[in-house]
Protein backbone atom coordinates (compact mmCIF):
# COMPACT_ATOMS: atom_id res chain seq x y z
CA UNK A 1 71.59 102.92 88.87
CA UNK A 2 75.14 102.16 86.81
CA UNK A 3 75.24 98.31 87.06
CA UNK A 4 78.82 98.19 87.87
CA UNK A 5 78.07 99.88 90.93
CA UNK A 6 75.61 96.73 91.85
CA UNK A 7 77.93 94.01 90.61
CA UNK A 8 81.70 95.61 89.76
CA UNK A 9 83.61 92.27 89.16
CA UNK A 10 82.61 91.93 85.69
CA UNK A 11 83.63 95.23 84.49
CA UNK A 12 86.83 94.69 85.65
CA UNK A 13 87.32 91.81 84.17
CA UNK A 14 86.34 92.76 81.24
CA UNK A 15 87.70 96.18 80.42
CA UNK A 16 90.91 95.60 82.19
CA UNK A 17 92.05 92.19 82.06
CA UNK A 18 90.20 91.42 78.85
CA UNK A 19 92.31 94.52 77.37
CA UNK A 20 95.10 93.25 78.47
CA UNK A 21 94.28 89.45 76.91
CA UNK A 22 93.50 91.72 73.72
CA UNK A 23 96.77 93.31 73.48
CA UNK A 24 98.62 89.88 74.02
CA UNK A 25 96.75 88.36 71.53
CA UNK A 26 97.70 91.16 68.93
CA UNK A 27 101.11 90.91 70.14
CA UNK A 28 101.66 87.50 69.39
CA UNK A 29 100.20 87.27 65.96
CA UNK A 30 102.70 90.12 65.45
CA UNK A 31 105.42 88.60 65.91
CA UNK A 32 107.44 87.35 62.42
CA UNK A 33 110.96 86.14 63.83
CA UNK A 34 113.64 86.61 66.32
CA UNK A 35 116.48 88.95 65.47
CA UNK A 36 120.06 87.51 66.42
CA UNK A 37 119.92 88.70 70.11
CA UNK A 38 116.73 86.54 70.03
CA UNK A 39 114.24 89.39 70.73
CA UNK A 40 111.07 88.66 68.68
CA UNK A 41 110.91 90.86 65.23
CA UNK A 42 106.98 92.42 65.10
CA UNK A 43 105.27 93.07 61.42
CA UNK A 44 104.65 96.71 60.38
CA UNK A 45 102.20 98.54 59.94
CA UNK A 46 100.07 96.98 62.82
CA UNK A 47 98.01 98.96 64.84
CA UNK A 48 95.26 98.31 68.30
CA UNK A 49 92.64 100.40 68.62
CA UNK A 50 91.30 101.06 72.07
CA UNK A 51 87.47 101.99 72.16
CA UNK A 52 87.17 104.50 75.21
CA UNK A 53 84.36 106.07 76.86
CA UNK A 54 83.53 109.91 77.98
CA UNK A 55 82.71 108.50 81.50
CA UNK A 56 86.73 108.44 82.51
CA UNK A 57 86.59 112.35 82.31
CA UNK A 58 83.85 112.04 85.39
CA UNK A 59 80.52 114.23 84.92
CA UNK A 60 79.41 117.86 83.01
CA UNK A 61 77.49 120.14 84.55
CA UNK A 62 74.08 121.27 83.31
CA UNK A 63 74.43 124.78 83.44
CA UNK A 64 71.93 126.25 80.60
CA UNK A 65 68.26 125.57 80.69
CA UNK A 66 68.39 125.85 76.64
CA UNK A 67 70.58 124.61 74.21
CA UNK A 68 73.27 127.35 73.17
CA UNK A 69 75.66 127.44 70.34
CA UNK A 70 79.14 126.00 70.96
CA UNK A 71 82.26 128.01 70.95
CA UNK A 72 85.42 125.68 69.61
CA UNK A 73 89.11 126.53 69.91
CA UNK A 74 90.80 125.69 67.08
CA UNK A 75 92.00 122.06 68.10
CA UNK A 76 88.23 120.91 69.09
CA UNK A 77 87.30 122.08 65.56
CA UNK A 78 89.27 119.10 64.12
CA UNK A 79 88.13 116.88 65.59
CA UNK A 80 84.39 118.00 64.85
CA UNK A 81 85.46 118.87 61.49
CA UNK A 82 82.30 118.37 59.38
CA UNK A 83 79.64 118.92 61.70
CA UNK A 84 77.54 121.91 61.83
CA UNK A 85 75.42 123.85 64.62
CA UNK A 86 76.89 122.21 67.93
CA UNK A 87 74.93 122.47 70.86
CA UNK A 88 76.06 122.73 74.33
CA UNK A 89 73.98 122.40 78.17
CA UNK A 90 77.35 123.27 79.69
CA UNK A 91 80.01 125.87 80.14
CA UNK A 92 82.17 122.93 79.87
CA UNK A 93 83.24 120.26 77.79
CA UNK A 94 85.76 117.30 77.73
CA UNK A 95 88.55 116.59 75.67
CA UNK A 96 91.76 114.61 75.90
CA UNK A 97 93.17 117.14 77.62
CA UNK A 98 90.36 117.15 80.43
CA UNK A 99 91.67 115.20 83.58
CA UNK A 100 90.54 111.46 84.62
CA UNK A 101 87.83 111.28 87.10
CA UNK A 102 85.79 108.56 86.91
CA UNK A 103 82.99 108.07 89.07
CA UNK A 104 81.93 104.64 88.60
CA UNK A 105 83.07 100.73 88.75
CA UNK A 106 82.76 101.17 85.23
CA UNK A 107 84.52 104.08 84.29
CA UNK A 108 87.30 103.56 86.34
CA UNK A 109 88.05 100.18 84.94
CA UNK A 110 88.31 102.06 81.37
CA UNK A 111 90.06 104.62 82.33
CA UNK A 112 92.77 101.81 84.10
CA UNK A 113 92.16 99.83 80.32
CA UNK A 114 92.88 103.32 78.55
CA UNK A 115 96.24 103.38 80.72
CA UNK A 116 97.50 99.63 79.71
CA UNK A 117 97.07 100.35 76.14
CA UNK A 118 98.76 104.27 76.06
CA UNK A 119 101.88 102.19 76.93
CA UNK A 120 101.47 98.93 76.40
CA UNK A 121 104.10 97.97 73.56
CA UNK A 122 105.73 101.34 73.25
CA UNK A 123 107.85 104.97 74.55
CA UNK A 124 108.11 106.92 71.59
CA UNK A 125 109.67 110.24 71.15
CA UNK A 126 112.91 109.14 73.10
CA UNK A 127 115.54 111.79 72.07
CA UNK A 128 118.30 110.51 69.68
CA UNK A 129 120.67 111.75 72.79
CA UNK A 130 119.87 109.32 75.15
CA UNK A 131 121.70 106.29 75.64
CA UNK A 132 120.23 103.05 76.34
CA UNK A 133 119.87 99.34 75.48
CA UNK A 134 117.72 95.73 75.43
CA UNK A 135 117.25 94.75 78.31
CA UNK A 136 117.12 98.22 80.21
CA UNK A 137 115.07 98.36 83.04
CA UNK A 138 112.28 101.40 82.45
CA UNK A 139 111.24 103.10 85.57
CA UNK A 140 108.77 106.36 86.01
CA UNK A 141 110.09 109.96 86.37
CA UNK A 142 107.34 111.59 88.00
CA UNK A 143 106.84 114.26 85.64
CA UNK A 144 103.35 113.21 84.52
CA UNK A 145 100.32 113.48 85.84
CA UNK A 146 99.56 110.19 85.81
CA UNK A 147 102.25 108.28 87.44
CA UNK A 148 104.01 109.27 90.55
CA UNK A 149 108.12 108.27 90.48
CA UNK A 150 110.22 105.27 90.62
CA UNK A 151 107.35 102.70 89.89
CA UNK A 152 108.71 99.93 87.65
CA UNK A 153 107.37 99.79 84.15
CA UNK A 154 109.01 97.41 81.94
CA UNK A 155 111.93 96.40 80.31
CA UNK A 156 113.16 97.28 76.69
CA UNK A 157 112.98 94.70 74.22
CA UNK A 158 113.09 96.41 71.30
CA UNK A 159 113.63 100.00 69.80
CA UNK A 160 113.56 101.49 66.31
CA UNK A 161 114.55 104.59 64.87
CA UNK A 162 111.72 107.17 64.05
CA UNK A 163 110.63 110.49 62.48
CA UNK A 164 113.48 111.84 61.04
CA UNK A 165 116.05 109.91 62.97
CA UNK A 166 116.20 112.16 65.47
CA UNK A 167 113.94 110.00 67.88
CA UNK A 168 113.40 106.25 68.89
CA UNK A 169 110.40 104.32 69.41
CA UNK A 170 110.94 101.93 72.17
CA UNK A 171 108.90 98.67 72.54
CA UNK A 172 108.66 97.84 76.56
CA UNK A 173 107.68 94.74 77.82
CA UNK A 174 106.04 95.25 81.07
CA UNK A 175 106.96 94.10 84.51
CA UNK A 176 103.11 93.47 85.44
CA UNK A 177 101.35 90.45 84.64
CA UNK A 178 98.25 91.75 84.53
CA UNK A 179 96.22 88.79 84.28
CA UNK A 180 98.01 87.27 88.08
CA UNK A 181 97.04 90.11 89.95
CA UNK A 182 96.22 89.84 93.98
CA UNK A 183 96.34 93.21 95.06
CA UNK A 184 95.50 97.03 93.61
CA UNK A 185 96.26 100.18 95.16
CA UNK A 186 94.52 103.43 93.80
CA UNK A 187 96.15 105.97 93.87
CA UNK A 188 94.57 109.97 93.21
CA UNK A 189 96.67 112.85 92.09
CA UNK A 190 95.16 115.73 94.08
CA UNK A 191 97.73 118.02 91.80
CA UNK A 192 96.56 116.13 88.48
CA UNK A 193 94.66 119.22 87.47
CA UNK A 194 97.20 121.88 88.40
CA UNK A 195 100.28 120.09 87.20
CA UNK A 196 98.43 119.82 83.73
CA UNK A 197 97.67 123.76 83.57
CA UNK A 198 101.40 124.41 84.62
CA UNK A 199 102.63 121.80 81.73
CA UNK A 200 99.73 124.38 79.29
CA UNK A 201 101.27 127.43 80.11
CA UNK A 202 104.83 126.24 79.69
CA UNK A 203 103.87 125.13 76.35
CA UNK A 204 102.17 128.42 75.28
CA UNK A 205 106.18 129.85 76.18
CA UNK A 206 107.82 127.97 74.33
């Protein structure tokens, strides 16, 4: 039996609140100056790496009594770039396009960890267009899977410039405190999966 099942606590602990002591860590030993509206100036260059786990995608099927070859599309085949005669059980197979589903203590408590990093320190890709400032209050649309609207992320402390100029990066400090919390409520998507095959096919037309 998973042993988060038998004793969750410490899996929770540990994958999200020590990922969140992590990423406060590494933002503080970042941090180089003030700039002269007294928002902290962070080095460059500095990245976190977040080690994951398959078990957020929930379980595969076994639907082969044999081994059969696996058949890639072309954006699986870079990240297995290198490796030769891939075997699969299943008809199916997860990538980071597959939906959450965790089944487990564990797996849900990296999947929630995955979530705190993918936007801990930063919104990038924020059109040129759009206006905003320090101190702006960062709320969700709704248009993701993920997040349902009007749920308070952060604030902006920071922003930079990126890509060709066309784009900002912006640096969000976040309205949680993570390590203080009381009370969680879950919350499922029962759309997750169709929403992301609507946002595939509008893709493919563009």
């Amino acid at each position: 039996m998973d042993r988060s099942i038998l004793g969750p606590r410490v899996f929770l602990e540990t994958n999200i609140l020590g990922t969140q002591n992590l990423l406060e860590v590494s933002k503080d030993s970042w941090i180089i100056g003030k700039d002269e509206n007294g928002y902290p100036i962070y080095k460059k260059g500095k990245k976190y790496i977040q080690i994951s786990t398959d078990e957020v995608y929930g379980s595969l099927s076994r639907d082969y009594a044999e081994a059969k070859e696996l058949h890639l599309d072309e954006n699986v085949k870079k990240v297995v770039e290198g490796r030769e005669n891939l075997k699969t059980y299943g008809e199916r197979f997860f990538t980071e396009e597959t939906p959450l589903d965790p089944r487990s203590p564990y797996s849900s408590s990296k999947a929630s960890g995955d979530m705190i990093v993918r936007r801990f320190a930063n919104l990038d890709e924020l059109p040129r267009h759009v206006e905003f400032e320090k101190g702006d209050t960062i709320v969700t649309s709704g248009y993701s899977a993920i997040f349902p609207s009007g749920i308070i992320v952060g604030k902006v402390v920071n922003f930079e410039k990126q890509h060709d100029d066309n784009f900002y990066s912006l640096e969000v400090e976040l309205a949680t405190d993570f390590q203080a919390l009381n009370n969680v409520r879950i919350i499922k998507n029962y759309r997750q999966a169709e929403q992301k095959n609507t946002e595939r096919e509008a893709k493919k037309n563009d």
